[in-house]
Protein backbone atom coordinates (compact mmCIF):
# COMPACT_ATOMS: atom_id res chain seq x y z
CA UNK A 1 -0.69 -18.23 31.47
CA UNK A 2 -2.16 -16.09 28.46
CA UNK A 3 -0.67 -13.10 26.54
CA UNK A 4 0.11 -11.90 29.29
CA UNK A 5 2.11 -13.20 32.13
CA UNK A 6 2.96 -12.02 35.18
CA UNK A 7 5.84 -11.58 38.07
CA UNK A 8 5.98 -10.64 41.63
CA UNK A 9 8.94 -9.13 43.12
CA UNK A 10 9.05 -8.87 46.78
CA UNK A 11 11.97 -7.42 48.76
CA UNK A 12 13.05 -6.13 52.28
CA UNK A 13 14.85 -3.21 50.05
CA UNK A 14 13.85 -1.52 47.20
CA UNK A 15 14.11 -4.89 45.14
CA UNK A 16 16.68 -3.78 42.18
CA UNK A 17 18.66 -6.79 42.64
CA UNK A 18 15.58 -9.09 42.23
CA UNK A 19 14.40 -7.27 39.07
CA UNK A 20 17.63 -7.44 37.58
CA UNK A 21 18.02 -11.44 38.04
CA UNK A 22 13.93 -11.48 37.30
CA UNK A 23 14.62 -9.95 34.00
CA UNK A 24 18.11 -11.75 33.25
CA UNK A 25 15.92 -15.19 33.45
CA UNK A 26 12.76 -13.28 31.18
CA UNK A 27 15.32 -12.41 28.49
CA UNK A 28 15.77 -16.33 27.85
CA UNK A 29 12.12 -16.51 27.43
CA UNK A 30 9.87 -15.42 24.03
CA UNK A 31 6.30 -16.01 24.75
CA UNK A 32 4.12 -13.37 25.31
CA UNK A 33 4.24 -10.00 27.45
CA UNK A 34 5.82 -9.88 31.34
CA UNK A 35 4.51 -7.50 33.67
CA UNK A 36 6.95 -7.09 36.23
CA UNK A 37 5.33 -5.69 39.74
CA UNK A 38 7.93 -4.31 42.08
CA UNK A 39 6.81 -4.77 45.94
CA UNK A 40 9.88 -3.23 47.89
CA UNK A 41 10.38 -2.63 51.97
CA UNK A 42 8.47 -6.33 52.95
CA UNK A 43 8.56 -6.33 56.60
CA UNK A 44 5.59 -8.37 57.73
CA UNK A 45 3.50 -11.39 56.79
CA UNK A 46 0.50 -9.57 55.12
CA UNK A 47 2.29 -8.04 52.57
CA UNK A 48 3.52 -11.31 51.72
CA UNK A 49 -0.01 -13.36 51.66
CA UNK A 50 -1.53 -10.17 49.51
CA UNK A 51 1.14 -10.70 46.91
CA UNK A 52 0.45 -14.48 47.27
CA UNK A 53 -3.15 -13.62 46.34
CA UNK A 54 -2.55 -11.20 43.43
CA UNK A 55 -0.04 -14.01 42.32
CA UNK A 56 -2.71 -16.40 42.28
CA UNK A 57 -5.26 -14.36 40.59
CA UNK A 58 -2.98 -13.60 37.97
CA UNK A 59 -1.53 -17.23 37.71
CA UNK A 60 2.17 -15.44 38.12
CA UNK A 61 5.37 -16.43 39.93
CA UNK A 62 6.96 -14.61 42.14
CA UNK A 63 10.76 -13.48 43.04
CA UNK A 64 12.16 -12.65 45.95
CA UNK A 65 15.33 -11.42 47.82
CA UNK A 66 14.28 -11.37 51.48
CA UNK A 67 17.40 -11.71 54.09
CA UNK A 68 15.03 -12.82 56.51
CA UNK A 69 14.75 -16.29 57.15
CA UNK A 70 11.80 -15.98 58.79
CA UNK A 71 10.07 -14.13 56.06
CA UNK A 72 11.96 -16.39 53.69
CA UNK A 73 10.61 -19.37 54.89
CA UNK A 74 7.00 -18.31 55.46
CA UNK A 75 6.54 -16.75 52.26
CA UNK A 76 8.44 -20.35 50.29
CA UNK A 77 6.04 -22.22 52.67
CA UNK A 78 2.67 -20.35 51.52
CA UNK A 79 3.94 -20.08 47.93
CA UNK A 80 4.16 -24.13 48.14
CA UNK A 81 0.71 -24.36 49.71
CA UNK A 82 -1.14 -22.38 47.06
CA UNK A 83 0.83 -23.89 44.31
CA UNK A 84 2.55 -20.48 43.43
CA UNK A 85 6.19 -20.69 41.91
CA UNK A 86 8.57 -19.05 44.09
CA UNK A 87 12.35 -17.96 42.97
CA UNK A 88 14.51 -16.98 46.31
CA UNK A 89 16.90 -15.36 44.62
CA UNK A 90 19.03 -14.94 47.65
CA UNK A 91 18.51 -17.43 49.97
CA UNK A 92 20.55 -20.41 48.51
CA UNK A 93 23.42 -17.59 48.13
CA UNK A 94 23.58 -16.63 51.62
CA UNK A 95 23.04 -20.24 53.07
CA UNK A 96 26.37 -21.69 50.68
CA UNK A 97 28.10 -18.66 51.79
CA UNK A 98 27.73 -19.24 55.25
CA UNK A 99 29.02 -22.99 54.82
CA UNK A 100 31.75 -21.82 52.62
CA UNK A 101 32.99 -19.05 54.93
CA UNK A 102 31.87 -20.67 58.15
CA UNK A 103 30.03 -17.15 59.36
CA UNK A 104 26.62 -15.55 59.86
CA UNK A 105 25.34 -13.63 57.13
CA UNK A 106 24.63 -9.84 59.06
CA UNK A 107 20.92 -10.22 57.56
CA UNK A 108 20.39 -6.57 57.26
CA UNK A 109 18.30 -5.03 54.10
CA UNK A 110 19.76 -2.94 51.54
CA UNK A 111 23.47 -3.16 52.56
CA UNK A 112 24.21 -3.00 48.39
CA UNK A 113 22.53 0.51 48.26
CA UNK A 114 22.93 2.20 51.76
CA UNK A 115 21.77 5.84 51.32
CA UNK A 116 24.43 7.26 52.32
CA UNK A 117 25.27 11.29 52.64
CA UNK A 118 27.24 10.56 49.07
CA UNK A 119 24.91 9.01 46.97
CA UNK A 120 22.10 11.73 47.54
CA UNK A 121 24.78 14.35 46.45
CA UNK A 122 25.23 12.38 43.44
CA UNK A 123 21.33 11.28 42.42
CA UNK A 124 20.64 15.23 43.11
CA UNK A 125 23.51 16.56 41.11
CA UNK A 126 21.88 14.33 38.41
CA UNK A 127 18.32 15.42 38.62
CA UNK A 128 19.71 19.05 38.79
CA UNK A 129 21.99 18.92 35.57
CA UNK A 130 18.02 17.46 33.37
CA UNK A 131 16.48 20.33 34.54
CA UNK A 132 18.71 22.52 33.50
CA UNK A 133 20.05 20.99 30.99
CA UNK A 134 20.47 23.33 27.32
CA UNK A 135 19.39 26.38 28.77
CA UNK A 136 15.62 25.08 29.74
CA UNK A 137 15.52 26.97 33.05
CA UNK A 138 18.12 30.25 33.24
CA UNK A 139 17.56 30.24 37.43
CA UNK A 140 19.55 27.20 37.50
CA UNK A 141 22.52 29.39 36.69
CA UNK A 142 22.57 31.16 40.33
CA UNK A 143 22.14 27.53 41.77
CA UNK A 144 24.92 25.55 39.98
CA UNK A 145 28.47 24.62 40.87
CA UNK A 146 29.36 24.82 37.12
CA UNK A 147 27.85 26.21 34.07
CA UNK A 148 28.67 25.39 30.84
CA UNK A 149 28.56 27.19 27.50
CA UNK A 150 28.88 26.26 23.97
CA UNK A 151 27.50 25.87 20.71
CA UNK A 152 25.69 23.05 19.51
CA UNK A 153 27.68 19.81 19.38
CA UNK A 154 30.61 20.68 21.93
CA UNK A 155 28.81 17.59 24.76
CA UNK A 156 27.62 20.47 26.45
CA UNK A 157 24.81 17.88 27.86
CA UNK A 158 26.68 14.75 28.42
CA UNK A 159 29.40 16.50 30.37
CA UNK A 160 26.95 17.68 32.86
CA UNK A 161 25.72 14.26 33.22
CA UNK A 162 29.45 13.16 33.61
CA UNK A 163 30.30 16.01 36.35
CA UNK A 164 27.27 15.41 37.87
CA UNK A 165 28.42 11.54 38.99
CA UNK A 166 31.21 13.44 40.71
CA UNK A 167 28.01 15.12 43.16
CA UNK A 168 28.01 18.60 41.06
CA UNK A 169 25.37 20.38 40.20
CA UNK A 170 26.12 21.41 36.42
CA UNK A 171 23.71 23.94 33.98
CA UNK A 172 24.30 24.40 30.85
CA UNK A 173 23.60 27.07 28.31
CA UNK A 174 23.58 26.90 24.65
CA UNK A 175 25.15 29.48 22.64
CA UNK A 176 23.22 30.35 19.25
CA UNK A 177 23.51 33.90 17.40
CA UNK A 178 19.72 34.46 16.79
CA UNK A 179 19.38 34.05 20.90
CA UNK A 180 20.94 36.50 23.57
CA UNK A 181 22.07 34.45 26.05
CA UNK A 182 20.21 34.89 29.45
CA UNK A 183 21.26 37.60 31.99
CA UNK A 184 21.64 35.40 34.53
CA UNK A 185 24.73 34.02 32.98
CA UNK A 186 26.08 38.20 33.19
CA UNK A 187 25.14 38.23 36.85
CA UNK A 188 26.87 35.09 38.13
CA UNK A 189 30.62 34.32 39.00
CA UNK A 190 32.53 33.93 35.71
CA UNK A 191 34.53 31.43 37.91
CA UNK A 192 31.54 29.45 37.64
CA UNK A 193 31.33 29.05 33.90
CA UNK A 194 33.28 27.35 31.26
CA UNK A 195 33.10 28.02 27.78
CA UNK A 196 33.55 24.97 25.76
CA UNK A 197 35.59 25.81 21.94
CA UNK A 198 35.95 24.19 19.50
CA UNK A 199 37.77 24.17 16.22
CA UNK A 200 35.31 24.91 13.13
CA UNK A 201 36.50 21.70 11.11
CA UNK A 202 35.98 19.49 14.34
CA UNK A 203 32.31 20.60 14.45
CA UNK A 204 31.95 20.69 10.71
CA UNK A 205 32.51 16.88 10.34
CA UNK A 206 30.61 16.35 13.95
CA UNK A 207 27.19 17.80 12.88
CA UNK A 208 27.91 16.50 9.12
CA UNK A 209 27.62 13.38 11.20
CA UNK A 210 24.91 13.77 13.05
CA UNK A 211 23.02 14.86 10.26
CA UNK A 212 23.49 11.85 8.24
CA UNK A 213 22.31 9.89 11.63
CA UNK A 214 19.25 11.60 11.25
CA UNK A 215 18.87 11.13 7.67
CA UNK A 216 19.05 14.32 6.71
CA UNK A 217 21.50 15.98 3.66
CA UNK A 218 24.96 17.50 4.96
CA UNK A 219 23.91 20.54 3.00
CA UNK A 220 21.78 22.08 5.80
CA UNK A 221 22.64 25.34 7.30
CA UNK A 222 23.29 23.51 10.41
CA UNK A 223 26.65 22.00 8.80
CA UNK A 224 27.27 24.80 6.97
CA UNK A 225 30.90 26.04 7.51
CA UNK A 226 29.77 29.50 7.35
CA UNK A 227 27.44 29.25 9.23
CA UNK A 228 30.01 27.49 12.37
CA UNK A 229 31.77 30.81 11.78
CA UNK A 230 29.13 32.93 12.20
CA UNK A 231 28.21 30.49 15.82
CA UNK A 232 31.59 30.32 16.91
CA UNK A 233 32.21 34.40 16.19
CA UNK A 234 29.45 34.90 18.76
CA UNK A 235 30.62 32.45 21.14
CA UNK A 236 33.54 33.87 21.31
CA UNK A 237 32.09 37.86 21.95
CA UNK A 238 30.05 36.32 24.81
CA UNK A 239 33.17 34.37 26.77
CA UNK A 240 34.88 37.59 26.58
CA UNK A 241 31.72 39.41 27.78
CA UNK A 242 31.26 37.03 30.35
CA UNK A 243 35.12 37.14 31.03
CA UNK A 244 35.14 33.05 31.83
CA UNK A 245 37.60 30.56 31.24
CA UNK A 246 37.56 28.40 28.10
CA UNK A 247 38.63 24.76 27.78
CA UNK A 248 38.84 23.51 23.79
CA UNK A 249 37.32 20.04 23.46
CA UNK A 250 38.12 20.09 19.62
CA UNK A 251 39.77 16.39 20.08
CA UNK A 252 39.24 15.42 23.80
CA UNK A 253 36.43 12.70 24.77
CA UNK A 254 33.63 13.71 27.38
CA UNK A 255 36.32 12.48 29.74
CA UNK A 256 38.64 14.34 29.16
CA UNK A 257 37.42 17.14 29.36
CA UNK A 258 35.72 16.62 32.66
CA UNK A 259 39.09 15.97 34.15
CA UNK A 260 40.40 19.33 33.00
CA UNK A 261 37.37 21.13 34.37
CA UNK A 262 37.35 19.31 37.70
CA UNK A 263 41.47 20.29 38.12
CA UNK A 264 40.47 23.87 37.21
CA UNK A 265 37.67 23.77 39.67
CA UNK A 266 40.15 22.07 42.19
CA UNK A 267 43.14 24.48 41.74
């Protein structure tokens, strides 16, 4: 097959399931490069015979999960005529299942991920707490549900992440002395934001941590203890400008803390 080989996924959905098994079965295998092609939403019989050809070209295989049986059976026929391996991943599943449970399978695409009102809350919460995530754009601030302040090393960032699996839309804002803070964060709600403290020793021995991850001396200004005063010191004048409500996540996990700001939110 040559440096290179390569693998067809075809599915009536978007065709994660297939790529997951597809790459579960490549992980066993070490020679050479895989170049996975994703074909999702097959419907008809010429999408099928075009990945047939491409598969032949490129002397690949090919995966599928098509519930189908027509499809399923056309595209394991054609695969057979052109000599074209052919995994259907879901086929033999669905088949035993029936036998086993003595039922029809319901044969409709995509049941694993319906798109439901739900997930695109969630999968836009997500996208909304990267973009403004540490301050990058300040007009999130009107926009989000929460908005969270701190200095640097309080999981500012993967507490938006974790709020934002629970559909809402989190910014955050980092908190540094040399930096005034951006006036949308005087304009909005403080009901809206949390500040997130911390005890000075906690974040000592954090970013004396994280420093030595990086490979870097813990005698930088950035895990300096006087220098945490000076950060925290400012933190503190701006929460009490801001006149928000502070949750300490000196010893809590990301967790944690989410569940206190969620029953704050809540109450």
């Amino acid at each position: 097959m040559g440096d290179k080989s390569y693998v067809y996924v075809l599915s009536d959905s978007v065709g994660e399931t297939a790529e997951l098994v597809i790459k579960a079965g490549l992980s066993q295998f070490n020679n050479g490069e895989y170049k996975i092609q994703r074909v999702p939403y097959v419907e008809d019989e010429k999408t099928i015979d075009e990945t047939i050809q491409l598969a032949q070209e490129k002397e690949g295989v090919i995966g599928f999960t098509l519930v189908d049986p027509i499809l399923r059976k056309y595209l394991n026929t054609k695969a057979k005529e052109k000599n074209i391996e052919a995994i259907d991943i879901m086929g033999p599943m669905l088949d035993a299942m029936g036998r086993a449970f003595d039922n029809n399978p319901r044969l409709e695409p995509g049941l694993v991920h319906k798109l439901d009102e739900d997930y695109f809350k969630r999968v836009e919460a997500i996208e909304f707490a990267v973009k403004y995530d540490d301050g990058r754009d300040p007009r999130g601030i009107a926009r989000a549900d929460i908005i969270l302040i701190g200095v640097s090393r309080t999981s500012k960032t993967p507490l938006s992440q974790y709020l934002a699996h629970k559909r809402l839309k989190v910014a955050n804002v980092p908190i540094v002395p040399e930096v005034d803070p951006p006036e949308e964060l005087y304009e909005v709600n403080p009901d809206k934001c949390i500040g997130l403290r911390i005890s000075p020793e906690k974040l000592y021995d954090i970013r004396k941590e994280r420093l030595k991850a990086l490979g870097l001396g813990d005698q930088a200004t950035y895990a300096n203890m006087e220098r945490i005063h000076q950060e925290l010191d400012y933190f503190n004048k701006v929460v009490e400008k801001i006149g928000c409500r502070v949750v300490d996540v000196s010893n809590k996990a990301v967790e944690e803390t989410a569940n206190v700001i969620q029953h704050m939110f809540r109450r």
